[in-house]
C-alpha atoms as a PDB file:
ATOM      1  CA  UNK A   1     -15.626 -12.312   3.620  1.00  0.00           C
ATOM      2  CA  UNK A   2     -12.872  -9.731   2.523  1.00  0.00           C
ATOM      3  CA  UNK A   3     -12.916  -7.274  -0.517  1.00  0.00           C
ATOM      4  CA  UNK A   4     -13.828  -8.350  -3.201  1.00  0.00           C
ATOM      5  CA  UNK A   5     -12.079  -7.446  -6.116  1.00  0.00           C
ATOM      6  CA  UNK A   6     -12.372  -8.354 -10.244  1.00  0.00           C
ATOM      7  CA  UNK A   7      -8.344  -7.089 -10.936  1.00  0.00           C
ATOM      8  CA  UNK A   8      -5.320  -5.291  -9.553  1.00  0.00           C
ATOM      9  CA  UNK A   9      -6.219  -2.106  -8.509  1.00  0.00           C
ATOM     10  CA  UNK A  10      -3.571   0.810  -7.187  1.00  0.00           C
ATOM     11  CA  UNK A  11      -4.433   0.871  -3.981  1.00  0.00           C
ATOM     12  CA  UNK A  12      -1.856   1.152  -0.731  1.00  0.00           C
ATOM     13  CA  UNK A  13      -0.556   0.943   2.736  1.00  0.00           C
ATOM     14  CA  UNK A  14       0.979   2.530   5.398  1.00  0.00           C
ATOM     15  CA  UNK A  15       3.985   1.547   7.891  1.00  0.00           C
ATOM     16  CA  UNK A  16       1.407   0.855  10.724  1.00  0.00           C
ATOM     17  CA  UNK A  17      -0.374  -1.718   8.381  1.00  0.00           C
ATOM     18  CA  UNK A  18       2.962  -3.373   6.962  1.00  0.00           C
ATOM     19  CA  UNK A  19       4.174  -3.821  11.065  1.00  0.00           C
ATOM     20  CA  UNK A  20       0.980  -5.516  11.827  1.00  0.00           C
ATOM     21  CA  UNK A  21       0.444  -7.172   8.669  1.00  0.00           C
ATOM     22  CA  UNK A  22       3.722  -9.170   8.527  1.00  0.00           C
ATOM     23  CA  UNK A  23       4.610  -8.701  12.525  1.00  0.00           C
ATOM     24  CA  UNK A  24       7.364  -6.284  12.101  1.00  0.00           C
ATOM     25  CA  UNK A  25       9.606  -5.536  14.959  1.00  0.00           C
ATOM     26  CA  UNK A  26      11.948  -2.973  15.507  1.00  0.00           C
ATOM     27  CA  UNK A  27      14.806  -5.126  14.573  1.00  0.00           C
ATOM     28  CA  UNK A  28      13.349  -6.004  11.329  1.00  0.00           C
ATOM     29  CA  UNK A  29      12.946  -2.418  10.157  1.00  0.00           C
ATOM     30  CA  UNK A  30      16.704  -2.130  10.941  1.00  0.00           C
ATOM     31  CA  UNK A  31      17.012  -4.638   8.482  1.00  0.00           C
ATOM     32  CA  UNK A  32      17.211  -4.223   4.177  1.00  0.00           C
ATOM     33  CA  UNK A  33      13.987  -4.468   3.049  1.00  0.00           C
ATOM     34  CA  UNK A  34      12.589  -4.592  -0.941  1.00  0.00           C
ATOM     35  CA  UNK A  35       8.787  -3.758  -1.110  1.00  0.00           C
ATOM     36  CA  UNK A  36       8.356  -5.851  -4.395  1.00  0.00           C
ATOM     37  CA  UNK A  37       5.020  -4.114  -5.560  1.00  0.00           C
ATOM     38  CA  UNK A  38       5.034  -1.653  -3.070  1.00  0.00           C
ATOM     39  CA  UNK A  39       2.247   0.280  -5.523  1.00  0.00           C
ATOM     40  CA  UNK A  40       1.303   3.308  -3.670  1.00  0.00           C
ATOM     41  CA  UNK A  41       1.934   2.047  -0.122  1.00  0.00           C
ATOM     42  CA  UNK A  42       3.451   4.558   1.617  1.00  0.00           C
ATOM     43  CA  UNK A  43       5.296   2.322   3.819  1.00  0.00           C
ATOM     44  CA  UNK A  44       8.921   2.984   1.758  1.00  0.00           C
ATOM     45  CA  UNK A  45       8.306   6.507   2.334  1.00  0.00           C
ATOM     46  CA  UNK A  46       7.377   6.165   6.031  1.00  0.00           C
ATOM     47  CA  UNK A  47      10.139   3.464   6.905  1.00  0.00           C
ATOM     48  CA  UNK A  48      12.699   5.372   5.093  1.00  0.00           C
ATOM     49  CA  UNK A  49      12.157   8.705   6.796  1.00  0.00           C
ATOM     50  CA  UNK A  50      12.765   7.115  10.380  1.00  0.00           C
ATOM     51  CA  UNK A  51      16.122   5.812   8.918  1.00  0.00           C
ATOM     52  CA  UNK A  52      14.790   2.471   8.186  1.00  0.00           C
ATOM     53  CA  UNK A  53      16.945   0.829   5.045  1.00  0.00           C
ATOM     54  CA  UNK A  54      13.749   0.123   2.333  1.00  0.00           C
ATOM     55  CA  UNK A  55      13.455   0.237  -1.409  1.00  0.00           C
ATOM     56  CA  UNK A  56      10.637  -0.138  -3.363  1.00  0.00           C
ATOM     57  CA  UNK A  57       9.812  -1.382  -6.747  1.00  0.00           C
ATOM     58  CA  UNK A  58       6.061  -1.314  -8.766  1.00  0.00           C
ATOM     59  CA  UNK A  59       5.974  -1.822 -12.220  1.00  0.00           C
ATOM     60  CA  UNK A  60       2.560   1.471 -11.718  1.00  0.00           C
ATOM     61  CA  UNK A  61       5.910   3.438 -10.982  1.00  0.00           C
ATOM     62  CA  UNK A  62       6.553   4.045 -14.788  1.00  0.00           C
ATOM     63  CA  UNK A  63       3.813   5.939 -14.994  1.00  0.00           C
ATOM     64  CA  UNK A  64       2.962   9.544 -14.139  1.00  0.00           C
ATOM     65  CA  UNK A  65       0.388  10.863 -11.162  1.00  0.00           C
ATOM     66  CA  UNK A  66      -1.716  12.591 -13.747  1.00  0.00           C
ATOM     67  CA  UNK A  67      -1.963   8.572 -15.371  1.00  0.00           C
ATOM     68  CA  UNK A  68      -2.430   6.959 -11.867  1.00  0.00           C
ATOM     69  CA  UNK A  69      -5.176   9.042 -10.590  1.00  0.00           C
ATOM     70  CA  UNK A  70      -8.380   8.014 -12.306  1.00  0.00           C
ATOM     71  CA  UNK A  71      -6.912   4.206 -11.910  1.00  0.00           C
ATOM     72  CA  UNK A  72      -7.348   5.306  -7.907  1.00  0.00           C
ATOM     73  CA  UNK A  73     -10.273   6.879  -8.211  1.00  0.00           C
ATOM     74  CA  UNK A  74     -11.811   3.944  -9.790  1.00  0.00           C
ATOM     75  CA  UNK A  75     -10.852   1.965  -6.911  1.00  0.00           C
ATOM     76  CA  UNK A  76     -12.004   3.835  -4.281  1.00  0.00           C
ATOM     77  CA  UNK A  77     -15.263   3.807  -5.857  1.00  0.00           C
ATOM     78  CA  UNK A  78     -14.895   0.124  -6.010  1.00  0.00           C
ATOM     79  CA  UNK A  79     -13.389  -0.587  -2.393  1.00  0.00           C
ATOM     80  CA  UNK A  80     -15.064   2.283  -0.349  1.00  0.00           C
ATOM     81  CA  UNK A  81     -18.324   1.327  -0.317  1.00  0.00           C
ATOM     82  CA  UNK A  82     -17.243  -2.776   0.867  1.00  0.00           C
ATOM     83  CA  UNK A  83     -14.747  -0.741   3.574  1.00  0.00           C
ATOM     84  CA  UNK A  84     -18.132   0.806   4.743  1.00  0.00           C
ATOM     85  CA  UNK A  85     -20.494  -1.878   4.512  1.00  0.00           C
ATOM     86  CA  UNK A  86     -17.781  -4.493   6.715  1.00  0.00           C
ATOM     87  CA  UNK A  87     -17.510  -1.418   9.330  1.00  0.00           C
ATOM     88  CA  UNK A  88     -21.410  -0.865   9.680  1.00  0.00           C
ATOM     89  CA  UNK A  89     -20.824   2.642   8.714  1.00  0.00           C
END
């Protein structure tokens, strides 16, 4: 069984996770690419610094860090401990 989670948390993922997640080859990240609710993934961020053409877009982008942060802390007090308990740590 995966996380389990009650809502929508602010949570994210890095390029490493999107190229295995969705099977990402070299050619694809030469390719346009919209990260609709990219969140706080920082895929964009890692993709665009190697020259890779992404964009993305998060409704949790209207908001400030200061506003974010205790909506990510929350989280990882909600997701941690199941991250821990599936790894046997």
């Amino acid at each position: 069984m995966g996380i389990q989670l009650d809502q929508v948390v602010p949570w994210g993922r890095c390029l490493a996770e999107y190229v295995s997640m969705f099977a990402l080859n070299e050619t694809d990240l030469q390719k346009p690419i919209l990260d609709c609710g990219g969140g706080l993934a920082s895929f964009t961020a890692e993709a665009h610094a190697q020259g890779a053409p992404v964009v993305a877009c998060d409704p949790i982008y209207a908001f400030s860090a200061a506003d974010i942060a205790p909506r990510i802390e929350a989280a990882r007090k909600q997701i941690m401990p199941q991250v821990r308990q599936r790894l046997g740590a």
